[in-house]
N, C-alpha and C. Protein backbone atom coordinates (compact mmCIF):
# COMPACT_ATOMS: atom_id res chain seq x y z
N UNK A 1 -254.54 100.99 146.07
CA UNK A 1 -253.26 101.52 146.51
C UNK A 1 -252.68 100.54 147.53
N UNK A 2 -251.67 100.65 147.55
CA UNK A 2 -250.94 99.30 148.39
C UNK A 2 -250.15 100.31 149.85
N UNK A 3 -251.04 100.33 150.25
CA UNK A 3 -250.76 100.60 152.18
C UNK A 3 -249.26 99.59 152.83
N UNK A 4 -249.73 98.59 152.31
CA UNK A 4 -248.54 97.55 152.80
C UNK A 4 -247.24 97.68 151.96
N UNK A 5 -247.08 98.30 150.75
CA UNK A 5 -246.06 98.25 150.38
C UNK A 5 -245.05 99.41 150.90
N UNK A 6 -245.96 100.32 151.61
CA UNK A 6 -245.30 101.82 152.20
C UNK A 6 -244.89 101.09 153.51
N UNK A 7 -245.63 100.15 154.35
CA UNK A 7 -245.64 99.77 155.68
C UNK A 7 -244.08 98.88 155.06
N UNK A 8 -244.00 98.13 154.27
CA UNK A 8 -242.31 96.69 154.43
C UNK A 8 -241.81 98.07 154.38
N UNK A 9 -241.82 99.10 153.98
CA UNK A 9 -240.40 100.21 153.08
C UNK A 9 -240.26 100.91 154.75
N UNK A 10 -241.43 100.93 155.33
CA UNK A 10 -241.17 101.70 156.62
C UNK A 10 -240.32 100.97 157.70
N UNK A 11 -241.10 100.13 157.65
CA UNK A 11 -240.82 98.66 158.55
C UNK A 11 -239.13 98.44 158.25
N UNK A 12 -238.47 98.06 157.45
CA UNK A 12 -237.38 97.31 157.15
C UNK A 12 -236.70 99.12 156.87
N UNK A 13 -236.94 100.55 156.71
CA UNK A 13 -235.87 101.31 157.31
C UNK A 13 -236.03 101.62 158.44
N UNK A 14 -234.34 101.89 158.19
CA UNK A 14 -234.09 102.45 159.46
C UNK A 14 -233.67 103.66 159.65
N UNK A 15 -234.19 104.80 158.73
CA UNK A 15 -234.14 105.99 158.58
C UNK A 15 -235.24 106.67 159.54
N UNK A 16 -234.79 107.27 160.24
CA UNK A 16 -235.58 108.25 161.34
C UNK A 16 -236.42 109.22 160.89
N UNK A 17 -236.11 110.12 159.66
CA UNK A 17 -236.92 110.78 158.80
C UNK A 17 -237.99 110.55 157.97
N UNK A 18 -238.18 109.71 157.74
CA UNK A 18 -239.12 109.21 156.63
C UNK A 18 -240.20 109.49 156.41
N UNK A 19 -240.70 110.21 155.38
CA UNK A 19 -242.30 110.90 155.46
C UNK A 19 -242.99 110.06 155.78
N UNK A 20 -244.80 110.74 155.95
CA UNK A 20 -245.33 110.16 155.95
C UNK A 20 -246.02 109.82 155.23
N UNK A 21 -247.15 108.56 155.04
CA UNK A 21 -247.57 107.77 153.80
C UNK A 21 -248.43 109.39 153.20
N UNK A 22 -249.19 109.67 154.01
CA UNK A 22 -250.01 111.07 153.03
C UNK A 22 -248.91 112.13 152.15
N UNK A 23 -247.96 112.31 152.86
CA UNK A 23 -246.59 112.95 151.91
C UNK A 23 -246.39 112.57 150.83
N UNK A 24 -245.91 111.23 150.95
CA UNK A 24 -245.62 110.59 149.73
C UNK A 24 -246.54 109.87 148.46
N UNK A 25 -248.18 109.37 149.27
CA UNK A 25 -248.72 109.10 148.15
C UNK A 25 -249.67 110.29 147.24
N UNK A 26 -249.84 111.33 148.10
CA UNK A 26 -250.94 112.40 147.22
C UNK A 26 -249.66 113.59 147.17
N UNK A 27 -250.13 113.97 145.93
CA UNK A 27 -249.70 115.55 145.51
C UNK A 27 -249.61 116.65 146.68
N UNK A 28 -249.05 116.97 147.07
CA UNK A 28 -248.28 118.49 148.08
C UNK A 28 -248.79 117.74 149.34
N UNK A 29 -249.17 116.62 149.50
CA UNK A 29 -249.34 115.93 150.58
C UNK A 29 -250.90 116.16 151.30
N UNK A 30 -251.83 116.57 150.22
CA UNK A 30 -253.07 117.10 150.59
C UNK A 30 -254.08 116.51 150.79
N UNK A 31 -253.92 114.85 150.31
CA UNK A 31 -254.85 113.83 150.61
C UNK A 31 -256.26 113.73 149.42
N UNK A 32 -255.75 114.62 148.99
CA UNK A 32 -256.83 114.72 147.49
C UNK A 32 -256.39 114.13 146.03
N UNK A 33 -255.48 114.54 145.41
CA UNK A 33 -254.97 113.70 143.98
C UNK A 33 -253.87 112.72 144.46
N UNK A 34 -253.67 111.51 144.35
CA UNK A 34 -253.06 110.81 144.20
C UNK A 34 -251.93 110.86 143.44
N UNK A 35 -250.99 110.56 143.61
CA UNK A 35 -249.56 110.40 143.08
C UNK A 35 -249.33 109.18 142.33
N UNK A 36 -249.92 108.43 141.02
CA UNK A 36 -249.86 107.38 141.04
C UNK A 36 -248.18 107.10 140.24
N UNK A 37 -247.21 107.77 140.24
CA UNK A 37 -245.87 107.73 139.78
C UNK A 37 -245.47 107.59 140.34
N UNK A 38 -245.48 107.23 142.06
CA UNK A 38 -244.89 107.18 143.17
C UNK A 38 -245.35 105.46 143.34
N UNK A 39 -244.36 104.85 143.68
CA UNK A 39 -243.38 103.12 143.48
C UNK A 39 -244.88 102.24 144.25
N UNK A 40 -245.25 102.53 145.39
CA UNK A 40 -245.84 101.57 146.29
C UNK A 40 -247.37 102.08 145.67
N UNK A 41 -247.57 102.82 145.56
CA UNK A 41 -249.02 103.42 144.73
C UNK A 41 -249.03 103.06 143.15
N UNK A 42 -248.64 103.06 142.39
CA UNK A 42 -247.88 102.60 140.99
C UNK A 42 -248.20 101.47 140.93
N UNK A 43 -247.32 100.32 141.98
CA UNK A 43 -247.84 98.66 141.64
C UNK A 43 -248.90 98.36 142.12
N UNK A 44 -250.03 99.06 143.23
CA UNK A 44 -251.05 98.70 143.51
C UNK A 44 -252.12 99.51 142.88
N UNK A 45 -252.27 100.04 141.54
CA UNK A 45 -253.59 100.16 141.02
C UNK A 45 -253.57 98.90 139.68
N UNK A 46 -254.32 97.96 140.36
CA UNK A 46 -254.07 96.54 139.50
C UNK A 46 -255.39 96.97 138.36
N UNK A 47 -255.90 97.71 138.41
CA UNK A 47 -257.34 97.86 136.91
C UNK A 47 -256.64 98.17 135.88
N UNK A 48 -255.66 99.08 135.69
CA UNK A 48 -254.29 98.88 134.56
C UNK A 48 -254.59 97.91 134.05
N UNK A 49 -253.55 96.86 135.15
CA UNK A 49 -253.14 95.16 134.61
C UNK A 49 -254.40 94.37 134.50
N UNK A 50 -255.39 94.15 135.26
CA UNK A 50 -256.66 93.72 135.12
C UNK A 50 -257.46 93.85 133.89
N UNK A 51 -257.44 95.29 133.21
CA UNK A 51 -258.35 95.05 132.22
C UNK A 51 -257.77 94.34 130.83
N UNK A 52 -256.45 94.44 130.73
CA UNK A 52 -255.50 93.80 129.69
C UNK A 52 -255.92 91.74 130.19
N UNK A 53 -256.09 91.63 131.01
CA UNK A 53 -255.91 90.04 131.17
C UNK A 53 -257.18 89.67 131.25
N UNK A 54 -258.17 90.44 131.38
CA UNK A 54 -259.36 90.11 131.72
C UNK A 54 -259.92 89.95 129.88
N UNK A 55 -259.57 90.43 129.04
CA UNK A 55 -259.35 90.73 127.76
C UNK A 55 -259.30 89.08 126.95
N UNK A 56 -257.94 88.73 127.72
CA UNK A 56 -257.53 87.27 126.97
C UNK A 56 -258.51 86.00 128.21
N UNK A 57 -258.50 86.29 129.48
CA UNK A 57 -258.91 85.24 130.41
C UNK A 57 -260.63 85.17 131.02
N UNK A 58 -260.73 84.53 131.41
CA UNK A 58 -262.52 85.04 131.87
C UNK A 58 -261.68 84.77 133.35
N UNK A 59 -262.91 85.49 134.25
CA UNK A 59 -262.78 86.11 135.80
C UNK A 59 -262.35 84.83 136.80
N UNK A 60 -262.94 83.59 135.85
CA UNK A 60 -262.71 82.56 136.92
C UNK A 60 -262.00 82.04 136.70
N UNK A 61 -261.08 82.28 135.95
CA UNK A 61 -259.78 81.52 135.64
C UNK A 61 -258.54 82.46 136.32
N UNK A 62 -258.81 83.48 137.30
CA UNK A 62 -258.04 84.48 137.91
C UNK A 62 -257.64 83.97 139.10
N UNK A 63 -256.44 83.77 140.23
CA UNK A 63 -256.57 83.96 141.40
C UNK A 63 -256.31 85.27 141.86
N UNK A 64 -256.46 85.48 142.84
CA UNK A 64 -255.64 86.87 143.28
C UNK A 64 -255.65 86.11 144.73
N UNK A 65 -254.01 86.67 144.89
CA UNK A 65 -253.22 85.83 145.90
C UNK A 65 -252.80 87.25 146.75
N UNK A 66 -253.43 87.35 148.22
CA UNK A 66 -253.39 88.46 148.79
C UNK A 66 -251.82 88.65 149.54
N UNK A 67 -251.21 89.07 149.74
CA UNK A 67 -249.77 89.48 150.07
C UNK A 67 -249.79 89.89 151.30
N UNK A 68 -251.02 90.43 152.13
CA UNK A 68 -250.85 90.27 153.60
C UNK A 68 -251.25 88.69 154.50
N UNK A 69 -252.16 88.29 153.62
CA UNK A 69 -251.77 87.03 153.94
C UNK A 69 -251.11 86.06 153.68
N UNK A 70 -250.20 85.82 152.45
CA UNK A 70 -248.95 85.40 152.63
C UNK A 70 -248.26 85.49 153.50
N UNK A 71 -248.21 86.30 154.09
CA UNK A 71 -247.09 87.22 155.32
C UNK A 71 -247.60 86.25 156.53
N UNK A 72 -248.31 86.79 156.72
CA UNK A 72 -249.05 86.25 158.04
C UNK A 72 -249.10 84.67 158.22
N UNK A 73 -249.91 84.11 157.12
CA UNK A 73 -250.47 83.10 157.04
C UNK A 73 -250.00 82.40 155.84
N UNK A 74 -248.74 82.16 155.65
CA UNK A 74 -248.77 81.86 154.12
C UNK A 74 -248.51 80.20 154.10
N UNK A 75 -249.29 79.24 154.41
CA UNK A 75 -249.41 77.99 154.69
C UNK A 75 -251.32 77.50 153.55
N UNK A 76 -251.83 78.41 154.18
CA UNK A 76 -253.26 78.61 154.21
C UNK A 76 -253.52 79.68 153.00
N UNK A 77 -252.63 80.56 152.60
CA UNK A 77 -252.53 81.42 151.37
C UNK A 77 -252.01 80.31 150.42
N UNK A 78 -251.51 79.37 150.40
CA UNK A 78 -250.50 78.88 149.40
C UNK A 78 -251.17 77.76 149.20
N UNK A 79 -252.18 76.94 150.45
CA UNK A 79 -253.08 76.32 150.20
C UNK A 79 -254.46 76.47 149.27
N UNK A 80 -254.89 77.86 149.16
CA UNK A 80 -255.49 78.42 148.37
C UNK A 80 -255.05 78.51 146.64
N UNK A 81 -253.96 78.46 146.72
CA UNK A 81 -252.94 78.63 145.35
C UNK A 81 -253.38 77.47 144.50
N UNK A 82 -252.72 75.98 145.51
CA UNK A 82 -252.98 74.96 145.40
C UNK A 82 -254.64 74.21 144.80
N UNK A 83 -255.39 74.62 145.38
CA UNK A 83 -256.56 74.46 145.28
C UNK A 83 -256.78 74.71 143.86
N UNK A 84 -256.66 76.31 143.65
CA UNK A 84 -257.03 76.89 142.68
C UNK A 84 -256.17 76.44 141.28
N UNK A 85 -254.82 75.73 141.06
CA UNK A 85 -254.33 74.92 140.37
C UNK A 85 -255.06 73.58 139.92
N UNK A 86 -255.28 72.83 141.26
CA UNK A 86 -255.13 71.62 140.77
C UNK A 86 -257.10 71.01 140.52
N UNK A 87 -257.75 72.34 141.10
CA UNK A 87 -259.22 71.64 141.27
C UNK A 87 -259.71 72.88 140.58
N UNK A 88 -259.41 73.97 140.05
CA UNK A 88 -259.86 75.39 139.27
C UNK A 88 -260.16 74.89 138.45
């Protein structure tokens, strides 16, 4: 589940109301079934997309390029990219 994708949507409004992440990602807000039709929960269950590519690719031919460190650090994330291009 993608925590960070609820945190940019929080972060960048500026709506005073805005539920909170347990509201919006589980059912009646109970912290037990997951909501996975709901946008920021939706793009982060990657085993969906994973088992389809894992299908055509083997594991080491994968990067996974983390998106909080882009943010943070994305010099040293992108250096990783690099790597994994030109020496993978």
């Amino acid at each position: 589940m993608r925590l960070s994708a609820y945190i940019l949507l929080y972060s960048y409004s500026k709506k005073a109301g805005m539920r909170r992440f347990e509201d919006l990602a589980f059912f009646n807000g109970s912290g037990g079934l997951v909501d996975t039709s709901w946008g920021p929960v939706k793009i982060g269950v990657y085993a969906r997309h994973l088992e389809r590519w894992l299908r055509c690719f083997p594991l080491k031919q994968l990067l996974f390029v983390s998106g909080e460190r882009l943010i943070v650090d994305p010099a040293a994330e992108m250096a990783r990219v690099q790597v994994s291009i030109f020496h993978g």
